[in-house]
N, C-alpha and C. Protein backbone atom coordinates (compact mmCIF):
# COMPACT_ATOMS: atom_id res chain seq x y z
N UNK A 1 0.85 -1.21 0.00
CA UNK A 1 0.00 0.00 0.00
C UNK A 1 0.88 1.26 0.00
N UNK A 2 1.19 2.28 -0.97
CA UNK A 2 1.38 3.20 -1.06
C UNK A 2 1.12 4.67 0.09
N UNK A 3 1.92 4.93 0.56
CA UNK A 3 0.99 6.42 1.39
C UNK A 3 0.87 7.60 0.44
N UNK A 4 -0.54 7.84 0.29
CA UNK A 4 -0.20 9.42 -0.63
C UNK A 4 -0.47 10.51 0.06
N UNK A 5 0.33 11.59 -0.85
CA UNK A 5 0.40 12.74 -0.57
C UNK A 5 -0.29 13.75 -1.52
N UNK A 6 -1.20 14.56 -0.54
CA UNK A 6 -2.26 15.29 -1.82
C UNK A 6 -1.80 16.42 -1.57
N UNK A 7 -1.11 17.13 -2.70
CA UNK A 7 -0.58 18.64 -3.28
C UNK A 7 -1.57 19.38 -3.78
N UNK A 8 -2.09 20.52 -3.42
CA UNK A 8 -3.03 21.22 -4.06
C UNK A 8 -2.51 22.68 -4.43
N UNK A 9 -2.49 22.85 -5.70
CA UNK A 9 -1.59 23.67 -6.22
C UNK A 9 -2.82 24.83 -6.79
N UNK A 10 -2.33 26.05 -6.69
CA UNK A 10 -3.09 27.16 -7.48
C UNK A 10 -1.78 28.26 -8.49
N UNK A 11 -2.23 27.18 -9.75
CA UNK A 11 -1.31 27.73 -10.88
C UNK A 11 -1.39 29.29 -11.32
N UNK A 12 -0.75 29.81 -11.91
CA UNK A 12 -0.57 31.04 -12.60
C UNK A 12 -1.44 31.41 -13.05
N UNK A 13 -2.01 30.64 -14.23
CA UNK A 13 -3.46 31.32 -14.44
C UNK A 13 -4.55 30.80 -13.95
N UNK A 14 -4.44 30.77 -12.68
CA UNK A 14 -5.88 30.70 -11.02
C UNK A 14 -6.10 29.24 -11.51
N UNK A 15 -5.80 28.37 -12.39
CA UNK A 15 -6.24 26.62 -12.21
C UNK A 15 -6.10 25.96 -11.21
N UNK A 16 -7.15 25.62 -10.01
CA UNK A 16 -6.26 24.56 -9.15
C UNK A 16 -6.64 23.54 -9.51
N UNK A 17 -5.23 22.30 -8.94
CA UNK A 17 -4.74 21.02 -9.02
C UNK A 17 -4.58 20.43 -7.85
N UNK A 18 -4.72 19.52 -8.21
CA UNK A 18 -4.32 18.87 -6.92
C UNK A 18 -3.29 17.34 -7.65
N UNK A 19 -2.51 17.23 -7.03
CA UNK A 19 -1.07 15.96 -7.43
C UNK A 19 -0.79 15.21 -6.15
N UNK A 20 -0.93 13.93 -7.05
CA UNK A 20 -0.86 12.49 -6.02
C UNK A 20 0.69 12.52 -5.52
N UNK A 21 1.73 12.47 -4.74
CA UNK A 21 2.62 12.08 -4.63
C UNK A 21 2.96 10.85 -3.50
N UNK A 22 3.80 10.37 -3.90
CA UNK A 22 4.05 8.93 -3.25
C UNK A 22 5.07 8.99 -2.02
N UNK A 23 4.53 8.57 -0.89
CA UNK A 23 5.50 8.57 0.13
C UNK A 23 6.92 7.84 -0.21
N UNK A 24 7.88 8.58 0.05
CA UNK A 24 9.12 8.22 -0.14
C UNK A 24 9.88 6.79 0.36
N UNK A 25 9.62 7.06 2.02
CA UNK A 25 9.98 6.45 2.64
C UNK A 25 9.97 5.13 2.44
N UNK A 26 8.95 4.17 1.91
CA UNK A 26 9.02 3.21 1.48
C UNK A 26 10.33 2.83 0.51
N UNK A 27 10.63 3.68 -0.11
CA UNK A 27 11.58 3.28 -1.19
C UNK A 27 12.55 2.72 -0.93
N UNK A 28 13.21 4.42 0.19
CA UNK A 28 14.62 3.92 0.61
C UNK A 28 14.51 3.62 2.22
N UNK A 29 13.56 2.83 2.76
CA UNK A 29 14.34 2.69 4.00
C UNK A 29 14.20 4.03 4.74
N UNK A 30 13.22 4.83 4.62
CA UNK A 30 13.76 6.66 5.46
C UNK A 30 13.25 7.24 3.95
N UNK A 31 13.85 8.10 5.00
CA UNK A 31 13.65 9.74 3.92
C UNK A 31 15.10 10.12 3.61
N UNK A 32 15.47 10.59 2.55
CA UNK A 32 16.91 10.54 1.64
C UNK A 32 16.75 12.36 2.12
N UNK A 33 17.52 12.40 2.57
CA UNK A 33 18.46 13.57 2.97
C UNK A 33 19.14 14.49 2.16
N UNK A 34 19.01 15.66 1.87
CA UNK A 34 19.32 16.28 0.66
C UNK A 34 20.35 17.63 1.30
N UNK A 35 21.51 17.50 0.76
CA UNK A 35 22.39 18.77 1.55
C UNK A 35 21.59 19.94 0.82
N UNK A 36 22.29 20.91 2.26
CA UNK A 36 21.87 22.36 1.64
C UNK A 36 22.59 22.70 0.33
N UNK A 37 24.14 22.09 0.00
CA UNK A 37 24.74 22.51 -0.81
C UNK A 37 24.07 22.37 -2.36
N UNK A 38 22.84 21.00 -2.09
CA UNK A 38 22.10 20.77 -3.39
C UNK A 38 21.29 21.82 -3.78
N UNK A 39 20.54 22.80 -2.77
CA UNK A 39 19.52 24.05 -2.51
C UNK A 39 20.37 25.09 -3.31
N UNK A 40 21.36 25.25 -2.93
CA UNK A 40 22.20 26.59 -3.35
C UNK A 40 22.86 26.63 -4.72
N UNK A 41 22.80 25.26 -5.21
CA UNK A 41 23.56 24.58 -6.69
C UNK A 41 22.37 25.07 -7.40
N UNK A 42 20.80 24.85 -7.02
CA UNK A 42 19.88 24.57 -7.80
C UNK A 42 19.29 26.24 -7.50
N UNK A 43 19.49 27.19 -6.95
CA UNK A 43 19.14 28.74 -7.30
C UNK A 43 19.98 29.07 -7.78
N UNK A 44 21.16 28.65 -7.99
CA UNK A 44 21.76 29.02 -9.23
C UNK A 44 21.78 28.92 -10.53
N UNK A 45 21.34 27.78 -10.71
CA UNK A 45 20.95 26.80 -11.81
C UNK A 45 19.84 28.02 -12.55
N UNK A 46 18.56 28.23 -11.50
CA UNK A 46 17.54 28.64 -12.07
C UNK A 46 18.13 29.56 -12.10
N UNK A 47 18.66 30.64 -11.78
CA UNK A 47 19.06 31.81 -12.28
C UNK A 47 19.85 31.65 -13.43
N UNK A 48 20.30 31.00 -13.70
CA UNK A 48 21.22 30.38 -14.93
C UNK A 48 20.21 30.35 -16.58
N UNK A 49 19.38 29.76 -16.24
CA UNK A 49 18.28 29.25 -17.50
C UNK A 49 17.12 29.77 -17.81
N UNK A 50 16.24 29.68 -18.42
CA UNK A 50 15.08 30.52 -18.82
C UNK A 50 14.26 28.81 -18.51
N UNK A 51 14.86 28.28 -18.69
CA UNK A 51 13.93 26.82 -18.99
C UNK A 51 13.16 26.40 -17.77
N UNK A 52 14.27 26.90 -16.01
CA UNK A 52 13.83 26.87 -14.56
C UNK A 52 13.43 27.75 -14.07
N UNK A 53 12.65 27.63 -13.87
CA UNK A 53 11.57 28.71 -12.83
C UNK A 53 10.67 28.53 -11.38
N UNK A 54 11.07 29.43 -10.79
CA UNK A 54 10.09 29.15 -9.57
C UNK A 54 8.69 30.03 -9.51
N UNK A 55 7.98 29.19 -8.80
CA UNK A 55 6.14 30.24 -8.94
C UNK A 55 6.39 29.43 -6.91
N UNK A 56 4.91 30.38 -6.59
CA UNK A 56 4.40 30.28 -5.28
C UNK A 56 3.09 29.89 -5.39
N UNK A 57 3.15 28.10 -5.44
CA UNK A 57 1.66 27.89 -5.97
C UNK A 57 1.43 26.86 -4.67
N UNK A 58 2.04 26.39 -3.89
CA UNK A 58 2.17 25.33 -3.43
C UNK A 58 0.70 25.94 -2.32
N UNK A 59 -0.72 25.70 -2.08
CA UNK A 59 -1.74 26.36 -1.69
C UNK A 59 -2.12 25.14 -0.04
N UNK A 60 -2.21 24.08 -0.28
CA UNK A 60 -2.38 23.07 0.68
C UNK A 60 -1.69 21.66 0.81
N UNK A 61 -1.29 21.16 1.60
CA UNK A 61 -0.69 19.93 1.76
C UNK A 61 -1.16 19.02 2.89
N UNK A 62 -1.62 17.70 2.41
CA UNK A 62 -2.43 16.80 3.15
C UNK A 62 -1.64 15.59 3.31
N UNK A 63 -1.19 15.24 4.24
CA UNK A 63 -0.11 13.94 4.50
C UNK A 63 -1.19 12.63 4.31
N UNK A 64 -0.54 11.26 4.76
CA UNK A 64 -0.84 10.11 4.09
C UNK A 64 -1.85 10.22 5.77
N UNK A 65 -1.58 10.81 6.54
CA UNK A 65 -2.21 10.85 8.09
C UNK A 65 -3.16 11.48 8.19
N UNK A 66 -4.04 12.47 6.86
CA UNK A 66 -5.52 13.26 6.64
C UNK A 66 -4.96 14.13 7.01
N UNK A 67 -3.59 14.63 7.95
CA UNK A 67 -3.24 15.88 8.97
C UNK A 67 -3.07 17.11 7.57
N UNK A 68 -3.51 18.47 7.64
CA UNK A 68 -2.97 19.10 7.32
C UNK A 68 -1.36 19.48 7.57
N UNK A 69 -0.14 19.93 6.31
CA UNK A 69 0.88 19.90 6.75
C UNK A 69 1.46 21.26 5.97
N UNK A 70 0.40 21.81 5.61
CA UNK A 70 0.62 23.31 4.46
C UNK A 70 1.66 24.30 5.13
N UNK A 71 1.00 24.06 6.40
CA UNK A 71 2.28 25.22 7.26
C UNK A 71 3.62 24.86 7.56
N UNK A 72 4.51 24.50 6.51
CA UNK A 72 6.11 24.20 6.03
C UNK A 72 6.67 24.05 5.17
N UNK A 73 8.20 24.61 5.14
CA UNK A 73 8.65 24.92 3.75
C UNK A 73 8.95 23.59 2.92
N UNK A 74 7.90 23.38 2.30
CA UNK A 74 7.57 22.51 1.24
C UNK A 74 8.81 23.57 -0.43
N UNK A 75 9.06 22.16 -0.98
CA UNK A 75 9.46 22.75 -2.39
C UNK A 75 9.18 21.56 -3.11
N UNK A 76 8.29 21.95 -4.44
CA UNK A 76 7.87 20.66 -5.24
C UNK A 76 9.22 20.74 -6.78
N UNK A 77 9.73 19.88 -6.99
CA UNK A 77 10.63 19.93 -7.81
C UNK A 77 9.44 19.36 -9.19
N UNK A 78 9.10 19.83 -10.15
CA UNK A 78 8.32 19.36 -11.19
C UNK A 78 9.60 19.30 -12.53
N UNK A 79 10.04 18.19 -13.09
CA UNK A 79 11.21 18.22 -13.78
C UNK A 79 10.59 17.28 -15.12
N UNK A 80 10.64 17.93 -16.28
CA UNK A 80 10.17 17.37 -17.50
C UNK A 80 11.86 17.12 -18.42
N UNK A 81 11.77 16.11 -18.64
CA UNK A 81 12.98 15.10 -19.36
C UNK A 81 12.64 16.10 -21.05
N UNK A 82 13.71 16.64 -21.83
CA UNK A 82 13.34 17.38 -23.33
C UNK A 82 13.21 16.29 -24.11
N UNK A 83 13.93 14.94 -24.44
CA UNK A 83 13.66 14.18 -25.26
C UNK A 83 13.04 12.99 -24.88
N UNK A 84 12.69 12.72 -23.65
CA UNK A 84 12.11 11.37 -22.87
C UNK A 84 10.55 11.97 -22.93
N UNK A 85 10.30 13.78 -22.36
CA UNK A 85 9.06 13.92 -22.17
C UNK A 85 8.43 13.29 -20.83
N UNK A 86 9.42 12.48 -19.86
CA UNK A 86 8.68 12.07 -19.02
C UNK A 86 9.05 13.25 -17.34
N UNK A 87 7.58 12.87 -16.96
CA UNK A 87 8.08 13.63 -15.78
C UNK A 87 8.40 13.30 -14.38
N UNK A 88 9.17 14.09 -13.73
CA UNK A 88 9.28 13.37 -12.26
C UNK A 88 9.04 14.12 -11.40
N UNK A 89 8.28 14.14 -10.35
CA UNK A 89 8.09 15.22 -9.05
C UNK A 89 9.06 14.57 -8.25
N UNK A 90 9.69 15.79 -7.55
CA UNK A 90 9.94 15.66 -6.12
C UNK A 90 9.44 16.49 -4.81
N UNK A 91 9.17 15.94 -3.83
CA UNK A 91 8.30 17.02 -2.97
C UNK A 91 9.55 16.83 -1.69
N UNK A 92 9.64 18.01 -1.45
CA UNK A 92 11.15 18.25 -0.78
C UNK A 92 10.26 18.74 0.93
N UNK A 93 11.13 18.89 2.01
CA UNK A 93 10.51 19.47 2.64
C UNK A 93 11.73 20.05 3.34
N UNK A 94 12.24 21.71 3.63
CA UNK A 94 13.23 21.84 3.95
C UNK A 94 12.91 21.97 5.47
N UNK A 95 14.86 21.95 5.70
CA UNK A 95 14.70 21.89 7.40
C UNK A 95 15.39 23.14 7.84
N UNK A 96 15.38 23.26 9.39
CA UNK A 96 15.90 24.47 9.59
C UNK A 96 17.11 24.77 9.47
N UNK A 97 18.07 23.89 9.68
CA UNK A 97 19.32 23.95 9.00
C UNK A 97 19.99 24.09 7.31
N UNK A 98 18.30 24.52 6.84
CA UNK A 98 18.41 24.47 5.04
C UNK A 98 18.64 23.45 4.31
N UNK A 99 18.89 22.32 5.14
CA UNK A 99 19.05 21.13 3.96
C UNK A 99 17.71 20.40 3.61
N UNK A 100 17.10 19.13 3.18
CA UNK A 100 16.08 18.74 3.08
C UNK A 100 16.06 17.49 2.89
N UNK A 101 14.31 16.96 3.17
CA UNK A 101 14.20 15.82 3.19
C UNK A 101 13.16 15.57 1.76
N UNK A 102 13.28 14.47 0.98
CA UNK A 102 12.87 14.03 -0.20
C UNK A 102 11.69 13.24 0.81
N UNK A 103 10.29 13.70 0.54
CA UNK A 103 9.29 13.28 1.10
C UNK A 103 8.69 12.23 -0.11
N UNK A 104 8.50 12.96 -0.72
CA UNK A 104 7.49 11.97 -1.55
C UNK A 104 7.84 12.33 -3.38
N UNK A 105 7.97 11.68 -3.67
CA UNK A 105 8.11 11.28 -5.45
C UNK A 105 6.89 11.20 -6.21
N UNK A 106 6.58 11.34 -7.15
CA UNK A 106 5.50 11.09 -8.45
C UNK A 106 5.87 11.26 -9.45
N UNK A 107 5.18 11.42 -10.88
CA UNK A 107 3.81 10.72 -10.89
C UNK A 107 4.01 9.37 -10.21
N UNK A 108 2.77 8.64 -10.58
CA UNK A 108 2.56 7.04 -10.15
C UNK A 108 3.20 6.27 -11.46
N UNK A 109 3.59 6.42 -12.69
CA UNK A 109 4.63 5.51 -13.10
C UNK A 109 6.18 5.84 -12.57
N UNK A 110 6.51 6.73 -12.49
CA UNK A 110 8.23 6.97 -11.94
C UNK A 110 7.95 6.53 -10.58
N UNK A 111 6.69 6.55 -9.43
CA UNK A 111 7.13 5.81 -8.33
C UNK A 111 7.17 4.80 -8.18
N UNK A 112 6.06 3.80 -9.52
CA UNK A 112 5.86 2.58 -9.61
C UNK A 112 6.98 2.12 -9.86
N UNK A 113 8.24 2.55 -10.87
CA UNK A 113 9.22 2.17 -11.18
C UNK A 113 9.79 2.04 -10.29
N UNK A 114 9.80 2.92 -9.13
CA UNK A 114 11.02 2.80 -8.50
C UNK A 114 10.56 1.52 -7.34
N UNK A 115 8.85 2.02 -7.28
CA UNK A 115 8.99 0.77 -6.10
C UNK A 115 9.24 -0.68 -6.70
N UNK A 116 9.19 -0.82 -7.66
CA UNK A 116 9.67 -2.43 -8.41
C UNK A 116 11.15 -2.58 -8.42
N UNK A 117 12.25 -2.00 -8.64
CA UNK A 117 13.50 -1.18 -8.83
C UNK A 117 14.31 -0.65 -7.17
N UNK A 118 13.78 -1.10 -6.29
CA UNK A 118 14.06 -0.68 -4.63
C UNK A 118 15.13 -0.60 -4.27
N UNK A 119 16.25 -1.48 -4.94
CA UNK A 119 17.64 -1.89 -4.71
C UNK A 119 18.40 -0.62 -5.46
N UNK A 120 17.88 -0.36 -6.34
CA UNK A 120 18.52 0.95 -7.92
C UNK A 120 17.82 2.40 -7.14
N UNK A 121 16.64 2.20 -6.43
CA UNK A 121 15.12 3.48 -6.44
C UNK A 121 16.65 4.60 -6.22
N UNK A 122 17.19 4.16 -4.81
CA UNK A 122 17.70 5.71 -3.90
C UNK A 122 19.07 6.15 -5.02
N UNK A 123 19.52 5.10 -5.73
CA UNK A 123 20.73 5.77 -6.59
C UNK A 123 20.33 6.51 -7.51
N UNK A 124 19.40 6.00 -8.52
CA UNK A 124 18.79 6.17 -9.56
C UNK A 124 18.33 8.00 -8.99
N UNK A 125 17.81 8.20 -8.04
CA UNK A 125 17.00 9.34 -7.93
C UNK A 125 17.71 10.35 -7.06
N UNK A 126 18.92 9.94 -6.58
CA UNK A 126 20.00 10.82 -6.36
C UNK A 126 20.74 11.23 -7.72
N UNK A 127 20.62 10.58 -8.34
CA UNK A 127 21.62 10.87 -9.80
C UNK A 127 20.71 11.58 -10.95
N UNK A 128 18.90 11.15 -10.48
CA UNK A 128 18.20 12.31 -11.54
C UNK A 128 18.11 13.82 -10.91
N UNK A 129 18.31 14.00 -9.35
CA UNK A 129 18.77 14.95 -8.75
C UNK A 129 19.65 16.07 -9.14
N UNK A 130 20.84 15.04 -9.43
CA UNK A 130 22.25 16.02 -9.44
C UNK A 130 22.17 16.21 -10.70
N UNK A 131 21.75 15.46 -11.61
CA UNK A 131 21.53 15.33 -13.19
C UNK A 131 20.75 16.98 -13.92
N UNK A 132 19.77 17.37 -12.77
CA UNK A 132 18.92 18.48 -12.96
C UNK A 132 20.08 19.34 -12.95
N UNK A 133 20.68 19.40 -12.00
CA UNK A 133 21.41 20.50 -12.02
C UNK A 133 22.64 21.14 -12.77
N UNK A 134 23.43 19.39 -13.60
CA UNK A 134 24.22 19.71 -14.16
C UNK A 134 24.34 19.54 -15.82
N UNK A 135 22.96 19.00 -16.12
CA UNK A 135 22.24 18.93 -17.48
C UNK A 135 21.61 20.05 -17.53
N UNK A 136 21.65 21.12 -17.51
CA UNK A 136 20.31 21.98 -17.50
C UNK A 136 19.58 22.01 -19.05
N UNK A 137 20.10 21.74 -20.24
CA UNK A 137 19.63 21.56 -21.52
C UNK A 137 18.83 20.76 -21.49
N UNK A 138 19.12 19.17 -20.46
CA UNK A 138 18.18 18.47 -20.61
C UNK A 138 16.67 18.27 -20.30
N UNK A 139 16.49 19.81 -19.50
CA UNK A 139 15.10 19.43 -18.62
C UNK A 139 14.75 20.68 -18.72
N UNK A 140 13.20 20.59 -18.38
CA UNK A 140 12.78 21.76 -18.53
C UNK A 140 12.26 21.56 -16.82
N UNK A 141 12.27 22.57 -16.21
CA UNK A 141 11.82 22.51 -14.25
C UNK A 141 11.16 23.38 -13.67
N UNK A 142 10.33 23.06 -12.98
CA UNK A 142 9.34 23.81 -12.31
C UNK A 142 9.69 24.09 -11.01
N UNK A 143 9.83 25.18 -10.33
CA UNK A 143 10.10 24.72 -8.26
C UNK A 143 8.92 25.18 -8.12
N UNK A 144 8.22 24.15 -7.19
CA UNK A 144 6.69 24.60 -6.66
C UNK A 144 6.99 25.47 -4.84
N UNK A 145 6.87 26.70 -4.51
CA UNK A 145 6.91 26.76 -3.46
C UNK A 145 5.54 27.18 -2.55
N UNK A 146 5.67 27.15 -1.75
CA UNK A 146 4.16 27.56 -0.78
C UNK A 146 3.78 29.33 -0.83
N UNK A 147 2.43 29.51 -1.37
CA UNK A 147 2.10 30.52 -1.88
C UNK A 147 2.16 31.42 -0.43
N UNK A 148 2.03 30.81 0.88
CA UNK A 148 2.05 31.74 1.54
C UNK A 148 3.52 32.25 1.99
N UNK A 149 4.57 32.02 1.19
CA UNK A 149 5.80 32.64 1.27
C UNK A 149 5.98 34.27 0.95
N UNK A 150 6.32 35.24 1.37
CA UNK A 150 6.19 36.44 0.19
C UNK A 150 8.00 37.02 0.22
């Protein structure tokens, strides 16, 4: 059984969404730990490209526990592959020390993959990680952050 995570997003032009994401933890054993140094690689990055961009859409967040969890710095990584076309979420949740925890993954085929793939999941998705940042031709990226940021 999967735990999901319901993202409810209010896009740019006022559409809301809402996105399934897949509890992480199952994958690897925990929650995969993300240095701050990855945070500071990747506002650079977006300042770097026209292709990365950040918006403040991130509107509500509902854990696999019904609990509301909207009130924390959530960052949704939305990353589209240019010649694969496929996409991968990551739903980050930072900590106070600025580094972060990889909460939950989607869509439901990239988590399905990985949950079949369990032994490969945590390499594989550390390396499409660092991959964002040092491919930037290859992807086109979204950062989802929480609209009540200003």
């Amino acid at each position: 059984m999967m735990n999901i995570w319901r993202v409810f997003l209010k896009l740019s032009d006022g559409e809301d969404k809402e996105l399934e994401l897949f509890d992480a933890k199952g994958y690897f054993g925990g929650y995969l730990k993300i240095k701050r140094s990855y945070f500071n690689a990747l506002v650079k990055t977006i300042k770097m490209t026209k292709k990365y961009h950040t918006q403040k859409t991130i509107e509500k967040v509902v854990g696999p526990d019904d609990d509301d969890w909207t009130q924390n710095p959530w960052m949704l990584i939305i990353v589209k592959d240019n010649e694969k076309k496929n996409p991968f979420w990551f739903f980050i949740k930072r900590e106070k020390d600025l580094s972060g925890i990889l909460v939950a993954i989607g869509p439901k085929p990239f988590a399905e993959y990985n949950s079949n793939n369990s032994l490969d999941a945590k390499r594989e998705i550390k390396r499409l990680m660092n991959y964002i940042i040092v491919y930037l031709n290859k992807f086109n990226c979204v950062v989802m952050l929480p609209s009540f940021l200003h």
